[in-house]
Every structure is written in C-alpha cells, then in structure tokens.
C-alpha atoms as a PDB file:
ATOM      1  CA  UNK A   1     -15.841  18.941 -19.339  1.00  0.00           C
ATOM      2  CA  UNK A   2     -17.632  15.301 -18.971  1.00  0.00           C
ATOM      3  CA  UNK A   3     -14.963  14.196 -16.841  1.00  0.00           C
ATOM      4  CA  UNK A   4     -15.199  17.310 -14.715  1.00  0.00           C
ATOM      5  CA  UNK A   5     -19.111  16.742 -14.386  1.00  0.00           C
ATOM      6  CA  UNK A   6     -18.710  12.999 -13.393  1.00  0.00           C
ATOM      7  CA  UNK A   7     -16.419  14.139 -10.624  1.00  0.00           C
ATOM      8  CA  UNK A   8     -18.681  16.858  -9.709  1.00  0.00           C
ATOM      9  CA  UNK A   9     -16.600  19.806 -10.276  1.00  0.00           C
ATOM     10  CA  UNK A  10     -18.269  22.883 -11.792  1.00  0.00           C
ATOM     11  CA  UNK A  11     -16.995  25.914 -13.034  1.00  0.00           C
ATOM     12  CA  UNK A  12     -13.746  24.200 -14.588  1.00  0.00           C
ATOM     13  CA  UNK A  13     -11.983  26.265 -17.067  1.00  0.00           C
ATOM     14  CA  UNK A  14     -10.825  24.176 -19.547  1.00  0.00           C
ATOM     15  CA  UNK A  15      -8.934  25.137 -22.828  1.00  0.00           C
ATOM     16  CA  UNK A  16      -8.413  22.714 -26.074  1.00  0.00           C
ATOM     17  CA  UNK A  17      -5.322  23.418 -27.477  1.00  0.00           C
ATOM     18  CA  UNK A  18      -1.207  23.178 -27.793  1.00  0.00           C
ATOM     19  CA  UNK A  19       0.335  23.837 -24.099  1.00  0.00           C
ATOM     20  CA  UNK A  20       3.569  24.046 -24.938  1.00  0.00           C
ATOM     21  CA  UNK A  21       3.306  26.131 -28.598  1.00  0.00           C
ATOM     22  CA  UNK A  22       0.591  28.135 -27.956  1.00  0.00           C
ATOM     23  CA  UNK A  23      -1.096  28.057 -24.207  1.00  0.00           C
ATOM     24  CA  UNK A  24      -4.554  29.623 -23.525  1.00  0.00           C
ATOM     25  CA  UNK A  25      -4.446  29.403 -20.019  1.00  0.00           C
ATOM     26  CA  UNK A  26      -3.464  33.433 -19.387  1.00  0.00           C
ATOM     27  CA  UNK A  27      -4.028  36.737 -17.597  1.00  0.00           C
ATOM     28  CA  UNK A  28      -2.785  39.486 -19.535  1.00  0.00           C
ATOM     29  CA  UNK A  29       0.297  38.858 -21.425  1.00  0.00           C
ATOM     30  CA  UNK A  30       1.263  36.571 -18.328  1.00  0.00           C
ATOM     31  CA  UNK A  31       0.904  32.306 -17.860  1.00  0.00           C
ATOM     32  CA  UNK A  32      -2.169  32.121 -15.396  1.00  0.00           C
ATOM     33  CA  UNK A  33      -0.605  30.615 -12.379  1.00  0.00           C
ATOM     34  CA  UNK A  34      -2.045  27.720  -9.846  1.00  0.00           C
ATOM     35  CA  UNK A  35      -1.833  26.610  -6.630  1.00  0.00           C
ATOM     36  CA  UNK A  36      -1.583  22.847  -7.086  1.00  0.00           C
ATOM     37  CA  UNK A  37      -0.747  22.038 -10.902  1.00  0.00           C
ATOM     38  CA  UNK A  38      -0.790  17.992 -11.595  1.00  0.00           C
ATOM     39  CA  UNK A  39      -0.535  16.397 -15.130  1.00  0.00           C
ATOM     40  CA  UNK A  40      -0.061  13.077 -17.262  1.00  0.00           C
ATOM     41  CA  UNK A  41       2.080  14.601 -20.398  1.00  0.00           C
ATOM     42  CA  UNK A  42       3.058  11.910 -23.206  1.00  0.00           C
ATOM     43  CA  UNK A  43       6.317  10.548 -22.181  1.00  0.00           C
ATOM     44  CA  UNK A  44       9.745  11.598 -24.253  1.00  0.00           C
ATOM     45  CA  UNK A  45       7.590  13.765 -26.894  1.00  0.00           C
ATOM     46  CA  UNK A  46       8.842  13.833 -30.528  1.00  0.00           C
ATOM     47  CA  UNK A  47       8.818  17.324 -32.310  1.00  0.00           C
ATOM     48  CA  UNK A  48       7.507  19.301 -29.230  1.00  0.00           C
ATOM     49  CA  UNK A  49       8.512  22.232 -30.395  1.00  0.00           C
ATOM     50  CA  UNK A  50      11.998  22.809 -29.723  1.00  0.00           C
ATOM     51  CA  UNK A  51      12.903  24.970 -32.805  1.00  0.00           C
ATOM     52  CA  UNK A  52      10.710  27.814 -31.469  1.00  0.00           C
ATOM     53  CA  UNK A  53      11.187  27.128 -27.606  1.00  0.00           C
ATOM     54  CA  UNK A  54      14.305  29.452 -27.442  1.00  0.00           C
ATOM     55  CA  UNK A  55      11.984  32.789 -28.393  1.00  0.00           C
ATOM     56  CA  UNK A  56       9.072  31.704 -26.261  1.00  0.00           C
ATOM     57  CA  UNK A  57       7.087  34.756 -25.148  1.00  0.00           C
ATOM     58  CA  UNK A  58       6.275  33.320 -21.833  1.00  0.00           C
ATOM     59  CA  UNK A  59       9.951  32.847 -20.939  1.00  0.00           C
ATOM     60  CA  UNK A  60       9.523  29.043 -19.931  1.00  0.00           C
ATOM     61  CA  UNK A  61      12.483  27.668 -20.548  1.00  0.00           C
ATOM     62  CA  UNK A  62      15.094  29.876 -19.516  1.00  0.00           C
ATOM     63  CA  UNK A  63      16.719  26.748 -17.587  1.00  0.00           C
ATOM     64  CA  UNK A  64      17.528  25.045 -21.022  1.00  0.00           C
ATOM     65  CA  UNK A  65      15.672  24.407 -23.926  1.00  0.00           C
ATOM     66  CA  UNK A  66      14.924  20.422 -23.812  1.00  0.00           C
ATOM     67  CA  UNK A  67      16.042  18.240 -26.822  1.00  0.00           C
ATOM     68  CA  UNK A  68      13.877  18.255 -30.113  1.00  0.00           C
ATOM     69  CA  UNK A  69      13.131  14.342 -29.272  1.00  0.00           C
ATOM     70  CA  UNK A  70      12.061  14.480 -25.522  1.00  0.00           C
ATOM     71  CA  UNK A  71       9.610  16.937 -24.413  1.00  0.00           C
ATOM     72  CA  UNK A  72       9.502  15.630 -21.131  1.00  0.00           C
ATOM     73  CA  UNK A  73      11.027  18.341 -19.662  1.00  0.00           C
ATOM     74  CA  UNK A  74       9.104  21.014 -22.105  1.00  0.00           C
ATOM     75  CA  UNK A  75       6.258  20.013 -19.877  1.00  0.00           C
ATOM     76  CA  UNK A  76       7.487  19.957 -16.796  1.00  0.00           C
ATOM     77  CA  UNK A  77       8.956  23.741 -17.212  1.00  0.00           C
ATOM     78  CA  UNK A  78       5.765  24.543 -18.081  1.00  0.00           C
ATOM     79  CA  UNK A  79       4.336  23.186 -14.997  1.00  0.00           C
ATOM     80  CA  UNK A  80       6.961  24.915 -12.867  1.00  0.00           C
ATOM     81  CA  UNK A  81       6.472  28.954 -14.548  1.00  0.00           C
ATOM     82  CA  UNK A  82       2.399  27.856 -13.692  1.00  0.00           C
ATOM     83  CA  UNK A  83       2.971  27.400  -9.946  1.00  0.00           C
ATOM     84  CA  UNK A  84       1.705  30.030  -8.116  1.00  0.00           C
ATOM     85  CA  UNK A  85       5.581  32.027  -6.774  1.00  0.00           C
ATOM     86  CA  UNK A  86       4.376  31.594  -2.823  1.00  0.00           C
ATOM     87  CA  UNK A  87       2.396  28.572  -2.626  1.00  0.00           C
ATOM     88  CA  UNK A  88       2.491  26.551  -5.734  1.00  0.00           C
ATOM     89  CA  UNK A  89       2.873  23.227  -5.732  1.00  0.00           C
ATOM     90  CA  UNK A  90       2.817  20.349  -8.490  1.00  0.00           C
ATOM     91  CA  UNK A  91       3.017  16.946  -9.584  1.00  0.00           C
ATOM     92  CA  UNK A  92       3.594  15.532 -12.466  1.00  0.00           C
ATOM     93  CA  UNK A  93       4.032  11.888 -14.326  1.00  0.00           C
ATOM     94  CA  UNK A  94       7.648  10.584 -15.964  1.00  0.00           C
ATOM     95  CA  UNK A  95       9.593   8.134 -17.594  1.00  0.00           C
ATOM     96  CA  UNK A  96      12.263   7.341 -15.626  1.00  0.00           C
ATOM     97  CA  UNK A  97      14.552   8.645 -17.874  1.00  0.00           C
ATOM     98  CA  UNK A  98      13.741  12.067 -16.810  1.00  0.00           C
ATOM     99  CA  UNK A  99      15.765  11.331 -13.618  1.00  0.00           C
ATOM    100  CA  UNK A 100      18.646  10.723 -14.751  1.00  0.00           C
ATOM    101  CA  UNK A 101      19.559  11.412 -18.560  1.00  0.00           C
ATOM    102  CA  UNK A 102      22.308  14.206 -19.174  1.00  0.00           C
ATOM    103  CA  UNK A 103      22.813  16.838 -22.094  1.00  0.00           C
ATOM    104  CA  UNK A 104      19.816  19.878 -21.778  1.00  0.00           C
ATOM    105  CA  UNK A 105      17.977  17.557 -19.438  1.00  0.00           C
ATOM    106  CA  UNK A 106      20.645  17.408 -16.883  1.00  0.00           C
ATOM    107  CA  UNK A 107      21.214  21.068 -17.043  1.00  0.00           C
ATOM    108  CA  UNK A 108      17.372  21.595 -16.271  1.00  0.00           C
ATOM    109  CA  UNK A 109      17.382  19.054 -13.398  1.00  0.00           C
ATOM    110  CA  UNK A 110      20.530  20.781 -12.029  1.00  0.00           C
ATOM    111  CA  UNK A 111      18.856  23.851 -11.643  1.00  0.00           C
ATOM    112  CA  UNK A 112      15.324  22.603 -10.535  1.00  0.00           C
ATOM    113  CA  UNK A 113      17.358  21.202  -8.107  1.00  0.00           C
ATOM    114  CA  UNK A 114      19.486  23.923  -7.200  1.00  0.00           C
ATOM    115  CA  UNK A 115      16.173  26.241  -6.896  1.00  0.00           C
ATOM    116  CA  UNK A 116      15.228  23.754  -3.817  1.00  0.00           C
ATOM    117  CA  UNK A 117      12.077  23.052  -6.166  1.00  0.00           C
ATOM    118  CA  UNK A 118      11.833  19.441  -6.180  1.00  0.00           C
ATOM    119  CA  UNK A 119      10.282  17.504  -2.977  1.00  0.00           C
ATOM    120  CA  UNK A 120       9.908  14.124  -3.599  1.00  0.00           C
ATOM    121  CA  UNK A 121      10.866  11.587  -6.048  1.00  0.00           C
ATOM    122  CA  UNK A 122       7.993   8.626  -6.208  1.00  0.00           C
ATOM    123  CA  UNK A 123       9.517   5.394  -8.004  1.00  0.00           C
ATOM    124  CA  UNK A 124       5.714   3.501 -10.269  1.00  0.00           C
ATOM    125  CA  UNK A 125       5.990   0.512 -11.367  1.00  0.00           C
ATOM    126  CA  UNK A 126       5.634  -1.086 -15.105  1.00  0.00           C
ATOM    127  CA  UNK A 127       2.691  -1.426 -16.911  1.00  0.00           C
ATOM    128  CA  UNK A 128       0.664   0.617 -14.791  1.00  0.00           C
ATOM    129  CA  UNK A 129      -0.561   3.416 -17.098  1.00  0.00           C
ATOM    130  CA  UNK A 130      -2.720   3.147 -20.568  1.00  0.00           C
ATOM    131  CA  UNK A 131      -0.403   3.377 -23.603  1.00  0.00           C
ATOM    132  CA  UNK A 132       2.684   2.331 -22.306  1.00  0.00           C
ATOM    133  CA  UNK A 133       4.113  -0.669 -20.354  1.00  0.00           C
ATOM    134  CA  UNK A 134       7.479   0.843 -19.087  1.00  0.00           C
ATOM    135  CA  UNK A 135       7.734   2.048 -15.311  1.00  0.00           C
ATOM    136  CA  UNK A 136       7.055   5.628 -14.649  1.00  0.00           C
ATOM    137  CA  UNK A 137       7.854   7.840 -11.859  1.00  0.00           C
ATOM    138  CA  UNK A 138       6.122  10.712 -10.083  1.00  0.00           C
ATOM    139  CA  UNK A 139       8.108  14.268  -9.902  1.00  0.00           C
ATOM    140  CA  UNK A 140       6.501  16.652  -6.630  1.00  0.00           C
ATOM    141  CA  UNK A 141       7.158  19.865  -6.682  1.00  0.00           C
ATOM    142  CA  UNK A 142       6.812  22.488  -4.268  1.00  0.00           C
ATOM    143  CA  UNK A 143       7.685  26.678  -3.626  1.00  0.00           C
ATOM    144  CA  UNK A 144       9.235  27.844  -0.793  1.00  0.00           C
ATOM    145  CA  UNK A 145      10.208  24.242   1.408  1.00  0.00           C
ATOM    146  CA  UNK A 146      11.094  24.798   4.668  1.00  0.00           C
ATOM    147  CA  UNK A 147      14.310  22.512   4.113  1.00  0.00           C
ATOM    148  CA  UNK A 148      16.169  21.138   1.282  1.00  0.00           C
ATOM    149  CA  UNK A 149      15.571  17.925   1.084  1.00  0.00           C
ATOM    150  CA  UNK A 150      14.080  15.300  -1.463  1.00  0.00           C
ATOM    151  CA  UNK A 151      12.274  12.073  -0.560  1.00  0.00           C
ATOM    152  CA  UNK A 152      12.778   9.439  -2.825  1.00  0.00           C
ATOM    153  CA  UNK A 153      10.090   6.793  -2.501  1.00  0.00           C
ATOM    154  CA  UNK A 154      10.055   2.908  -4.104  1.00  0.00           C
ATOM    155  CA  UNK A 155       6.666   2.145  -4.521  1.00  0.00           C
ATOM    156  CA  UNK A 156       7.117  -0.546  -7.493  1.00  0.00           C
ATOM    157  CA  UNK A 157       7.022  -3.716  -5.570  1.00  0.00           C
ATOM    158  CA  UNK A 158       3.567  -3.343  -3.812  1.00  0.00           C
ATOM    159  CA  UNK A 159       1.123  -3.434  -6.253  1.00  0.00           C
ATOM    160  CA  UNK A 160      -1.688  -5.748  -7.650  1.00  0.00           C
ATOM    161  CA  UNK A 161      -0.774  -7.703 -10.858  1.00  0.00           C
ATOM    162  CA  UNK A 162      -3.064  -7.908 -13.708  1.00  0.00           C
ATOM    163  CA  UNK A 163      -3.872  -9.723 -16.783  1.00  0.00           C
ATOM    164  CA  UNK A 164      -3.087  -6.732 -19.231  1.00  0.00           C
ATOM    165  CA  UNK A 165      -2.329  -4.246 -16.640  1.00  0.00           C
ATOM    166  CA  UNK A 166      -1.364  -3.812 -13.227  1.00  0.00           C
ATOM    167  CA  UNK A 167      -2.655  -1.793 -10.091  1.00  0.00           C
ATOM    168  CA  UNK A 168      -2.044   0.325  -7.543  1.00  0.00           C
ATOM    169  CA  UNK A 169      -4.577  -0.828  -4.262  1.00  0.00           C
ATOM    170  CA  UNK A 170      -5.829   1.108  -2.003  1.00  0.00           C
ATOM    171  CA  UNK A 171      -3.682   0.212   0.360  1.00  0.00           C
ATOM    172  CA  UNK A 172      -0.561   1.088  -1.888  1.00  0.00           C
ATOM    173  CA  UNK A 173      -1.806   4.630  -2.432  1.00  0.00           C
ATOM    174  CA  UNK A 174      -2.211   5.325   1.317  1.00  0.00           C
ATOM    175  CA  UNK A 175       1.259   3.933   1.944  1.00  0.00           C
ATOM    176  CA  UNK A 176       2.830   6.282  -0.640  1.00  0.00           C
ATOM    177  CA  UNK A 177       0.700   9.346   0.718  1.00  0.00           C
ATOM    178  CA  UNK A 178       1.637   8.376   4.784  1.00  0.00           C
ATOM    179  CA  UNK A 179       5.379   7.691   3.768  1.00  0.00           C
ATOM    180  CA  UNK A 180       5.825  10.861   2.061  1.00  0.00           C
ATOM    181  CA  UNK A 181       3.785  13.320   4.611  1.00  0.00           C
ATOM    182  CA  UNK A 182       5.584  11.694   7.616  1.00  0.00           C
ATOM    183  CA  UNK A 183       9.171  12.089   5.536  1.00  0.00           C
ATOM    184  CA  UNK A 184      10.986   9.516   7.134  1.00  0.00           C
ATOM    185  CA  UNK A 185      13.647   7.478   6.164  1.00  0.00           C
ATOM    186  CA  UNK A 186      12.107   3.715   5.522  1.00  0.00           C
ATOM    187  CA  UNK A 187      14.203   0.611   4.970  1.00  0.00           C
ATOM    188  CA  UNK A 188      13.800  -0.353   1.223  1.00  0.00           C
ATOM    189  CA  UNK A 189      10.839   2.186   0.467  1.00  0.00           C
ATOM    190  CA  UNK A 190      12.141   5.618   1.323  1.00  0.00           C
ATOM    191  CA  UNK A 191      14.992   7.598   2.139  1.00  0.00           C
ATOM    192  CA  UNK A 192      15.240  11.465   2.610  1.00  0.00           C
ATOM    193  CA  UNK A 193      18.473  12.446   1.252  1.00  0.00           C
ATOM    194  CA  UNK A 194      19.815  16.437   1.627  1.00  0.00           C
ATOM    195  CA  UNK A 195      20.611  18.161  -1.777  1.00  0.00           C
ATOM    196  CA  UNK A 196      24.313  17.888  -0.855  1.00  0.00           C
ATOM    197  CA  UNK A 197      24.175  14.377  -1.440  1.00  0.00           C
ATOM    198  CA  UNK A 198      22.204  14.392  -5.030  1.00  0.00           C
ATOM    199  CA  UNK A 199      25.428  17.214  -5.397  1.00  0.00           C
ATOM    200  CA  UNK A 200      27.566  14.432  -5.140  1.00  0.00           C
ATOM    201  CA  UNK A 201      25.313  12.420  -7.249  1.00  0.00           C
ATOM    202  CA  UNK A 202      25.534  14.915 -10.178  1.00  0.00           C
ATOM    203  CA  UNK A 203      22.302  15.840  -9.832  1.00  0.00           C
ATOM    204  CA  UNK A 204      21.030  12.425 -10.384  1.00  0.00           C
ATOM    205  CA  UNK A 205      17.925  11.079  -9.246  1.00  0.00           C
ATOM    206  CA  UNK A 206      18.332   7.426 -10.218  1.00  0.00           C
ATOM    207  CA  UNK A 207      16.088   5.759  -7.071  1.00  0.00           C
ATOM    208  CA  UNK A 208      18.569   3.309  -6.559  1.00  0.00           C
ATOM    209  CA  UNK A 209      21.236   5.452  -5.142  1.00  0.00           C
ATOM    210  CA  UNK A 210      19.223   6.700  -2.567  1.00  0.00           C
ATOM    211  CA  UNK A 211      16.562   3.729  -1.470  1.00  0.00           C
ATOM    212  CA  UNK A 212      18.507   0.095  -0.762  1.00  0.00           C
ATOM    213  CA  UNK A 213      16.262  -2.500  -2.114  1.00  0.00           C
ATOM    214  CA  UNK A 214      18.756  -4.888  -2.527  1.00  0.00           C
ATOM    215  CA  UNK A 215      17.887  -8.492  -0.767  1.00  0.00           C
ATOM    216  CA  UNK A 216      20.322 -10.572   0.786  1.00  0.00           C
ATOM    217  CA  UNK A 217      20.284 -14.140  -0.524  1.00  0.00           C
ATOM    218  CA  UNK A 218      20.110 -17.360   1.569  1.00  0.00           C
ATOM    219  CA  UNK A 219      23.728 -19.053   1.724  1.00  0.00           C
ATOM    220  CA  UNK A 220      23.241 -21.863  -0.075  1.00  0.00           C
ATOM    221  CA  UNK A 221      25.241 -25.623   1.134  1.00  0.00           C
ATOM    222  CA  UNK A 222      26.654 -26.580  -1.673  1.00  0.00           C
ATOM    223  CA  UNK A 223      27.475 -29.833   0.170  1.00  0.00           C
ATOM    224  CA  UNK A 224      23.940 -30.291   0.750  1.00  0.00           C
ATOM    225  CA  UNK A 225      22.976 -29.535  -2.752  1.00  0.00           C
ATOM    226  CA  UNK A 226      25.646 -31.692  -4.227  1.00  0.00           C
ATOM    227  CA  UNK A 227      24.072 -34.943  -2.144  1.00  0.00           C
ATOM    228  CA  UNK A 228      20.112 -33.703  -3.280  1.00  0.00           C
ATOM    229  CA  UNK A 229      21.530 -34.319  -7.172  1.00  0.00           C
ATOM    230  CA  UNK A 230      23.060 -37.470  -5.624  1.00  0.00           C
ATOM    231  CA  UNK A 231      20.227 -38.069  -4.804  1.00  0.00           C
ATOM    232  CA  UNK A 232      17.820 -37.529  -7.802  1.00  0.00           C
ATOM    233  CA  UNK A 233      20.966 -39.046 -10.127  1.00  0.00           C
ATOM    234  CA  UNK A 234      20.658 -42.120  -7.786  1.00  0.00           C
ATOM    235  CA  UNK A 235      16.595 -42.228  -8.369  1.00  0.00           C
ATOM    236  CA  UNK A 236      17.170 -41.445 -12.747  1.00  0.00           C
ATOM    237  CA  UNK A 237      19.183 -44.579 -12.747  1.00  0.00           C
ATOM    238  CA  UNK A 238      16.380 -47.007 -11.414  1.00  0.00           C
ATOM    239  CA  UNK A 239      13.789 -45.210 -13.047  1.00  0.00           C
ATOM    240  CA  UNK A 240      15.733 -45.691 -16.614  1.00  0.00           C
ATOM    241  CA  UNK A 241      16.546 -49.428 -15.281  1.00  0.00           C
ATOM    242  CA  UNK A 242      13.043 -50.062 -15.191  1.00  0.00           C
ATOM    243  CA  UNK A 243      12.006 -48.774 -18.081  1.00  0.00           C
ATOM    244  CA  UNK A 244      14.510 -50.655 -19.896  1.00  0.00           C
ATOM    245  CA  UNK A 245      13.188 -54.148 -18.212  1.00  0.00           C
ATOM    246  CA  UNK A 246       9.583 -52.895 -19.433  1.00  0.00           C
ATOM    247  CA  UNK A 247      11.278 -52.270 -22.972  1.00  0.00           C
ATOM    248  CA  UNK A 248      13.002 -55.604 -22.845  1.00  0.00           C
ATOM    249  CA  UNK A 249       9.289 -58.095 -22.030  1.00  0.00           C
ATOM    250  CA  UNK A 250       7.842 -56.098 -24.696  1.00  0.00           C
ATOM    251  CA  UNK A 251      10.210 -56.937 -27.142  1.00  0.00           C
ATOM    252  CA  UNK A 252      11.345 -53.341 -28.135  1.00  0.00           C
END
C-alpha cells in the first residue's frame, strides 16, 4: 500500500497472501481477471505447490502441472487464466531457463505457444535484479494478436555497469520499448520470427536461435605477429644483457 501511495495510485486492491495455493484476488467462485497483469515471481520456486496443483479449483494449470522444484511456470499460468479473455495482456520476469527447459515446462510452452499467446521474448542481462546475479528475461503476453508472430529482443549488451549491480539507462529502456512497438527485424537486437519457425525449433525460445549476435573477428597476420614477438624477444635479450653487466660491477 506504501508503494502504491509513493506512486500516487489510490484505490489499489491489494491482497497478502499465497497466489498460487490459495489466491484472494476473486469474483464469485471465478479468478478476478485484468487487463494488463505484470509481475516479478521468485525464479525456479522450490515446493510451490505442485502436490495439490492437479485438483486446483481455479483450473490453472490444465496445460501441465509444472515440476515440484520450478514454479516458474506455476506463476506464469497464473498470470495467463488472470488476463482478461478479449484484451488481456501481461508481462512477466524469468530465468532464462524458462525458455528453453523440456519435461512439464516444455509441454506448457508448447501450448502457450500454440494458443498464439506469447508476443515477445525480451533477452536482460546479469546482475540486474536484487537477489540474484544470473540474467533474466522478460515473457509478453498478449490475447487475441492480429498475427502469429514472436519478437525476440537482445537487450543484454546495452546497459550501465555497476559496482554491485548493473543498470538499465534510460536510453536502454526506450530502445527496448521503440524496438518492440515498431516490430522490426534489427541486426543483432531483434528478429520477428513466425511460430512455424519456433515449430521447427521445438518450441524453443533460446534467444540465440533467433537474434545473430555473433561478431566477426579481425583476421589476424600471423606473419606480422610472428615478427612483433621477434621483436619483443629481440628487446628481452638486451634488456637481460644489461642487467647482467649491472649484476657483474656489483659483484653479484
């Protein structure tokens, strides 16, 4: 509720409790839905829940009941039976192993995929958020797309370094917003890929197999490089030459 007042939002409706065993947020015997849904869930959860997932009153994971270990995905199908059915939309934090690890997992990506739910893929980089130094990923949801496609975005090399933490700028943010409204393919940021091409992929959303980032290295002469250590060998020898006449007058 402070947080709300400090960012001058009233009227916020806010519920403590356990989202995934025992959610508050409800109309009738129904999940309250929203129009725009966003959360930060603890990555890869341990003891979520899983044991009583199956029987769920709300019906939330009927795409596969995510492993015991991981709640990653408990979170996100949350998320997903919360979007409003016309115009809901969400976005929502992830390890990166979210994109691409198999078992329950994969068969829940499959179908979020095969739905045409998933809009954009948004690659973080490490040590960015409080708690945890590995690189994260943002997951953008979205009902009824006029299209199925995905945008997968790199935004992990543009950033602002910091002592114990790095940054997003200003800058970074609006280039991550632009990119993915204007949904254009950009070389070594962002590609938009068709879902019969993360098909092919198995319905994985590794980054890498969809944005090139890979840099092509300077040929290097080894000729020229072989006379440089000439070179320096060339220089060694004096230097040691010397300090072995210096050794020598000094009587050592």
């Amino acid at each position: 509720m402070m947080n709300m007042f400090l960012h001058d939002v009233s009227g916020a409706d806010i519920k403590w409790g356990d989202t995934l065993g025992n959610p508050l947020l409800i109309e009738g015997d129904h999940l309250k839905t929203f129009d725009v849904n966003v959360a930060n869930p603890p990555f890869s959860l341990d003891k979520w829940g899983a044991e009583d997932a199956a029987n769920d009153r709300f019906k939330r994971f009927w795409r596969g009941v995510p492993p015991k270990s991981k709640g990653d995905y408990a979170f996100i199908s949350h998320m997903i039976e919360t979007m409003d059915t016309t115009k809901g939309r969400m976005g929502v934090i992830v390890p990166h192993g979210v994109l691409f690890r198999g078992g329950s997992e994969g068969v829940i990506r499959q179908k979020l995929i095969e739905e045409n739910l998933l809009d954009a893929v948004i690659g973080l980089l490490a040590n960015l958020f409080y708690g945890t130094g590995i690189p994260a990923a943002i997951l953008l949801f979205k009902r009824n797309k006029p299209d199925d496609t995905v945008i997968f975005i790199d935004a992990s090399h543009e950033f602002a370094r910091g002592t114990n933490q790095n940054k997003l700028r200003e800058e970074d943010v609006q280039k991550i917003v632009a990119t993915y409204k204007a949904r254009r393919d950009m070389a070594k940021y962002a590609a938009v890929v068709r879902r019969a091409r993360i098909v092919e992929n198995e319905f994985n959303l590794n980054i890498p197999r969809y944005v090139e980032t890979f840099e092509i290295e300077e040929e290097i002469d080894i000729g020229l490089v072989q006379e440089e250590i000439g070179e320096i060998e060339n220089r060694l020898t004096m230097v040691r030459q010397k300090i072995d006449g210096y050794l020598l007058e000094l009587g050592v």
